[in-house]
C-alpha atoms as a PDB file:
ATOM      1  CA  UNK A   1       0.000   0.000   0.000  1.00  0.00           C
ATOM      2  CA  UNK A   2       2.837   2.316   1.052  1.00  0.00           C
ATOM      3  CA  UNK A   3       4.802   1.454  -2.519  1.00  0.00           C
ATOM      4  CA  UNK A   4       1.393   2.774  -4.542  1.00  0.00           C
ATOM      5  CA  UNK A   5       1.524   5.861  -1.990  1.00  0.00           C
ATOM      6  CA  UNK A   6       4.650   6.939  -2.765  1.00  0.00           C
ATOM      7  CA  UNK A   7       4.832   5.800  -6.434  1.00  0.00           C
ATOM      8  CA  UNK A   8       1.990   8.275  -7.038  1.00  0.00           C
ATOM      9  CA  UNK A   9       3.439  10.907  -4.906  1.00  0.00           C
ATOM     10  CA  UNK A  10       6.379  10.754  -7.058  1.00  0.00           C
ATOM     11  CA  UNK A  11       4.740  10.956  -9.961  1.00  0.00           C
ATOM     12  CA  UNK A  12       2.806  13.896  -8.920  1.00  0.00           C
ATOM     13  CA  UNK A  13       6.355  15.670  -7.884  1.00  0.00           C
ATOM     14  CA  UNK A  14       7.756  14.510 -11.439  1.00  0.00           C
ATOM     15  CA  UNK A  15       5.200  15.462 -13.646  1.00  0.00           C
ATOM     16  CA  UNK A  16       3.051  17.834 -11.932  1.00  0.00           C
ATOM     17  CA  UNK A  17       5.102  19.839 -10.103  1.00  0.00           C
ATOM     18  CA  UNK A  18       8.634  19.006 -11.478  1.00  0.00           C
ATOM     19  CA  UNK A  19      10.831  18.849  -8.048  1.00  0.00           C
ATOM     20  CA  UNK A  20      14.254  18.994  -8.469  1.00  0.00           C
ATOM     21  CA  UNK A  21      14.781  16.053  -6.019  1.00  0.00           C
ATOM     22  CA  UNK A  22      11.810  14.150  -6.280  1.00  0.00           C
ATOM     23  CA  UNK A  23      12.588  11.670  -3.802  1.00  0.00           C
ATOM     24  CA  UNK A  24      13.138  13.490  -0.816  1.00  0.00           C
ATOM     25  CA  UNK A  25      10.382  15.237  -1.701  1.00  0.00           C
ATOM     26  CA  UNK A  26       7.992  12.174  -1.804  1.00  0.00           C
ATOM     27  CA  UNK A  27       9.618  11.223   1.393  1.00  0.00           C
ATOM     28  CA  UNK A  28       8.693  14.285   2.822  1.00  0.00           C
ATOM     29  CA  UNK A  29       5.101  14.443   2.015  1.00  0.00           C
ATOM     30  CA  UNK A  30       4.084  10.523   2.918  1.00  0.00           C
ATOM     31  CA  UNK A  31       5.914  11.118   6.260  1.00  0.00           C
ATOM     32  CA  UNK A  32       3.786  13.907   6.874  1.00  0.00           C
ATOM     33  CA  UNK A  33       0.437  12.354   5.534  1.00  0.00           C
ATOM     34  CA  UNK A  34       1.995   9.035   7.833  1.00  0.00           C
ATOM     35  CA  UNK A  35       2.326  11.562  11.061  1.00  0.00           C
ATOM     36  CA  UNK A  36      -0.895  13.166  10.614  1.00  0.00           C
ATOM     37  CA  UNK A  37      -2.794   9.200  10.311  1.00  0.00           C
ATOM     38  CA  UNK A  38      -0.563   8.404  13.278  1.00  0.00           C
ATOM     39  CA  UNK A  39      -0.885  11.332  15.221  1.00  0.00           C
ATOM     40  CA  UNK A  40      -4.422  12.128  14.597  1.00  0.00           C
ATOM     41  CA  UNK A  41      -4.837   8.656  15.625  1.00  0.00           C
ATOM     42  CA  UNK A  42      -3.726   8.794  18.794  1.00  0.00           C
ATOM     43  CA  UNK A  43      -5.578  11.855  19.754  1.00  0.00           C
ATOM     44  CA  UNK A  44      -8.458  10.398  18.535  1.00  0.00           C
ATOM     45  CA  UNK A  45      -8.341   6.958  20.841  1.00  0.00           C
ATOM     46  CA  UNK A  46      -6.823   8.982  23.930  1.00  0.00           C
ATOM     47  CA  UNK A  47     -10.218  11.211  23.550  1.00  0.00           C
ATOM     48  CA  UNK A  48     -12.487   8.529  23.547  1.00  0.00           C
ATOM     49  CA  UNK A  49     -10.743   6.294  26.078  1.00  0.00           C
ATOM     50  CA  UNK A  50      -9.004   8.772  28.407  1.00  0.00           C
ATOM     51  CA  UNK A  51     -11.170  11.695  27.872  1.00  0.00           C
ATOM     52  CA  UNK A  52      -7.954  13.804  27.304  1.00  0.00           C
ATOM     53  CA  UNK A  53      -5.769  14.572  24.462  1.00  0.00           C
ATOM     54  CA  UNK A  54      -1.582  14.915  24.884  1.00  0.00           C
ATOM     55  CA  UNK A  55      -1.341  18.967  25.014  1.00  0.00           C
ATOM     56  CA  UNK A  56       2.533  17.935  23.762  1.00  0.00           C
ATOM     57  CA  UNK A  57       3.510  19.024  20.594  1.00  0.00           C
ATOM     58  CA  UNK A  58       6.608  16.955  20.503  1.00  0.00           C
ATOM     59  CA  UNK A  59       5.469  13.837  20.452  1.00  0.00           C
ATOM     60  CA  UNK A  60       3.780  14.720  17.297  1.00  0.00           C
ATOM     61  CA  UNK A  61       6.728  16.244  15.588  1.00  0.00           C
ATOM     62  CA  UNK A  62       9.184  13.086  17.178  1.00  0.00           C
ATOM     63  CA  UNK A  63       6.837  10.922  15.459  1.00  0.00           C
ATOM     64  CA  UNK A  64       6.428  12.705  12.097  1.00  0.00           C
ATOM     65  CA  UNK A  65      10.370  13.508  12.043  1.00  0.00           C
ATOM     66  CA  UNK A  66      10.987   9.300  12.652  1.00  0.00           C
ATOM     67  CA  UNK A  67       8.794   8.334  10.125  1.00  0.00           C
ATOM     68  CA  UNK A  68      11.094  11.008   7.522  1.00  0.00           C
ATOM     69  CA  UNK A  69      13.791   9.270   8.861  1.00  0.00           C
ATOM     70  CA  UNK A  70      12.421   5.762   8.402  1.00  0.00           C
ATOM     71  CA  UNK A  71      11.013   6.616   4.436  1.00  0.00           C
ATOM     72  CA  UNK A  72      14.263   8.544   4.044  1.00  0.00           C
ATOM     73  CA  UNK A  73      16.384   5.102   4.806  1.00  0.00           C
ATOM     74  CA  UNK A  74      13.858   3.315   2.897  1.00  0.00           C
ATOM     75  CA  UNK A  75      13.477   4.980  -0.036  1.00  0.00           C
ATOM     76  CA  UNK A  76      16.004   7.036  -0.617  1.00  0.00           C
ATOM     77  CA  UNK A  77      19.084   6.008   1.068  1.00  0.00           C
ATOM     78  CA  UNK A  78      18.564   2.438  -0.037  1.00  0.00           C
ATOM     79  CA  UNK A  79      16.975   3.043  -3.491  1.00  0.00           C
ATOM     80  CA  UNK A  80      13.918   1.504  -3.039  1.00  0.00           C
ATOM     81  CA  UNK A  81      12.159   4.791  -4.353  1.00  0.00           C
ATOM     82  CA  UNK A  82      13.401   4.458  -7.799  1.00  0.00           C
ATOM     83  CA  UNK A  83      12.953   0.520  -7.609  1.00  0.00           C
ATOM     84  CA  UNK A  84       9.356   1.693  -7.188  1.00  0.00           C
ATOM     85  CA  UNK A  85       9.154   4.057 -10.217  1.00  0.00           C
ATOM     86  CA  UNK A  86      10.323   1.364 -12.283  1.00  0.00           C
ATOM     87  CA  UNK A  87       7.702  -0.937 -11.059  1.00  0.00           C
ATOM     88  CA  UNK A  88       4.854   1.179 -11.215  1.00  0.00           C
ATOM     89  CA  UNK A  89       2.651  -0.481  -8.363  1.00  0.00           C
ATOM     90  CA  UNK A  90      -0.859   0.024  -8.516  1.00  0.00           C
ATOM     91  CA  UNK A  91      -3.864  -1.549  -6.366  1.00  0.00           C
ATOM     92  CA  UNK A  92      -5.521  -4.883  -8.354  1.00  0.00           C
ATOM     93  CA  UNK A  93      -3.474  -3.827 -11.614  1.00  0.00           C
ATOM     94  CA  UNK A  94      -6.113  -0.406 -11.737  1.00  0.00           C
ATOM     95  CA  UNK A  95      -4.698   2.744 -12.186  1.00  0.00           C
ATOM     96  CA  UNK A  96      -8.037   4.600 -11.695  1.00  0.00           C
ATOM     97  CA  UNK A  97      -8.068   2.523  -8.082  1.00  0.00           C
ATOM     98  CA  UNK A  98      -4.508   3.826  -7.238  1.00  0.00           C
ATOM     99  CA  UNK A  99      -5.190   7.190  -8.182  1.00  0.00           C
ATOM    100  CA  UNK A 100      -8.460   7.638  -6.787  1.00  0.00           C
ATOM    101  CA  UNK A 101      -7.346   6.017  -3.182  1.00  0.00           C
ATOM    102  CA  UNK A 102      -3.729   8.045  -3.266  1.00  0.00           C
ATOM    103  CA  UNK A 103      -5.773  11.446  -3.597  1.00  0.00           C
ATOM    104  CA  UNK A 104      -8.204  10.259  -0.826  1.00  0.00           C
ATOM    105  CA  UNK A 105      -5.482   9.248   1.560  1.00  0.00           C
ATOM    106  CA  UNK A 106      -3.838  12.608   1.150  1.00  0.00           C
ATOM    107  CA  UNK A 107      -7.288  14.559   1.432  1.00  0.00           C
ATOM    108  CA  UNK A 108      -8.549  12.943   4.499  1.00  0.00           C
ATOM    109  CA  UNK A 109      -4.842  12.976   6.568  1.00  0.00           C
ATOM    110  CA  UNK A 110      -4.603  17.236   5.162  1.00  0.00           C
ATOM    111  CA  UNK A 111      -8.109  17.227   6.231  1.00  0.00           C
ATOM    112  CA  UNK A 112      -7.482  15.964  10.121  1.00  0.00           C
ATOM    113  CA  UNK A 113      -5.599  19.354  10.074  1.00  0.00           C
ATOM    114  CA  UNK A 114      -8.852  21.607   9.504  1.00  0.00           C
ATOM    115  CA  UNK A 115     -11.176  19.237  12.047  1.00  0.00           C
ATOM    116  CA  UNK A 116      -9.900  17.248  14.134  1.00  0.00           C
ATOM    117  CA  UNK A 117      -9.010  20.079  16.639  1.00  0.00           C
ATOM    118  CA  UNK A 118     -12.732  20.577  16.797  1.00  0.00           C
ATOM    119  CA  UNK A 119     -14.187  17.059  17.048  1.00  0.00           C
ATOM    120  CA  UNK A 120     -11.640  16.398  19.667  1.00  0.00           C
ATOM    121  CA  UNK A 121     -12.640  19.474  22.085  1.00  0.00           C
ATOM    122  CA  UNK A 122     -16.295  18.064  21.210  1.00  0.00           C
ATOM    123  CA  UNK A 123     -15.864  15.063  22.599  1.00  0.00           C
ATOM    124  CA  UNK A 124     -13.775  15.709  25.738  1.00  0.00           C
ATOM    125  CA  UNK A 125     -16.392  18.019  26.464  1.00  0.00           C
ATOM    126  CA  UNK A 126     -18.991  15.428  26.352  1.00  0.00           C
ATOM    127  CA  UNK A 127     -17.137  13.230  27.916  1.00  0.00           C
ATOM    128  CA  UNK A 128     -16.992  14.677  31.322  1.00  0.00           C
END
């Protein structure tokens, strides 16, 4: 799943864009599409199960900067990002499938940014 993620994240920084280091520039944007899932996540659970969310910043930036580190080692450092290009991985063979779920992913994690906040104070507040 993570290979069609960053094969069409790539593509969008090759084509659409035209990055002059389209790697780290892929590996930039998953890890922070990764964080957000992750972070979001965790607020989200800690909310409903704790009725409090981490007031911490850091943790949310240590997790985001280790996952750039991770995809970094991954996919750039090792090559793995332009084994990827080459293979051109898509879900069930459909490109239209790839596509349509890489643009989702990246709407809904951007999208935690505008809401979540909001939804979260919602239901701490109900919660006590």
């Amino acid at each position: 799943m993570l290979k069609v993620f960053y094969y069409y994240y790539y593509l969008f920084y090759t084509r659409l864009l035209r990055e002059v280091e389209p790697h780290f520039t892929t590996c930039f944007a998953l890890s922070v599409s990764e964080g957000l899932l992750i972070n979001y996540s965790i607020d989200f659970l800690t909310a409903h199960i704790m009725c409090e969310v981490f007031s911490n910043k850091w943790y949310k930036i240590g997790i985001t900067l280790l996952l750039l580190a991770i995809n970094f080692w991954y996919y750039a450092r090792n090559k793995n990002g332009l084994k990827i290009a080459k293979q051109k991985p898509k879900f069930f063979g459909n490109n239209l499938l790839s596509i349509a779920t890489t643009i989702i992913f990246f709407l809904v994690t951007t999208s935690f940014l505008f809401w979540m906040a909001d939804y979260l104070m919602i239901v701490i507040e109900n919660c006590k």
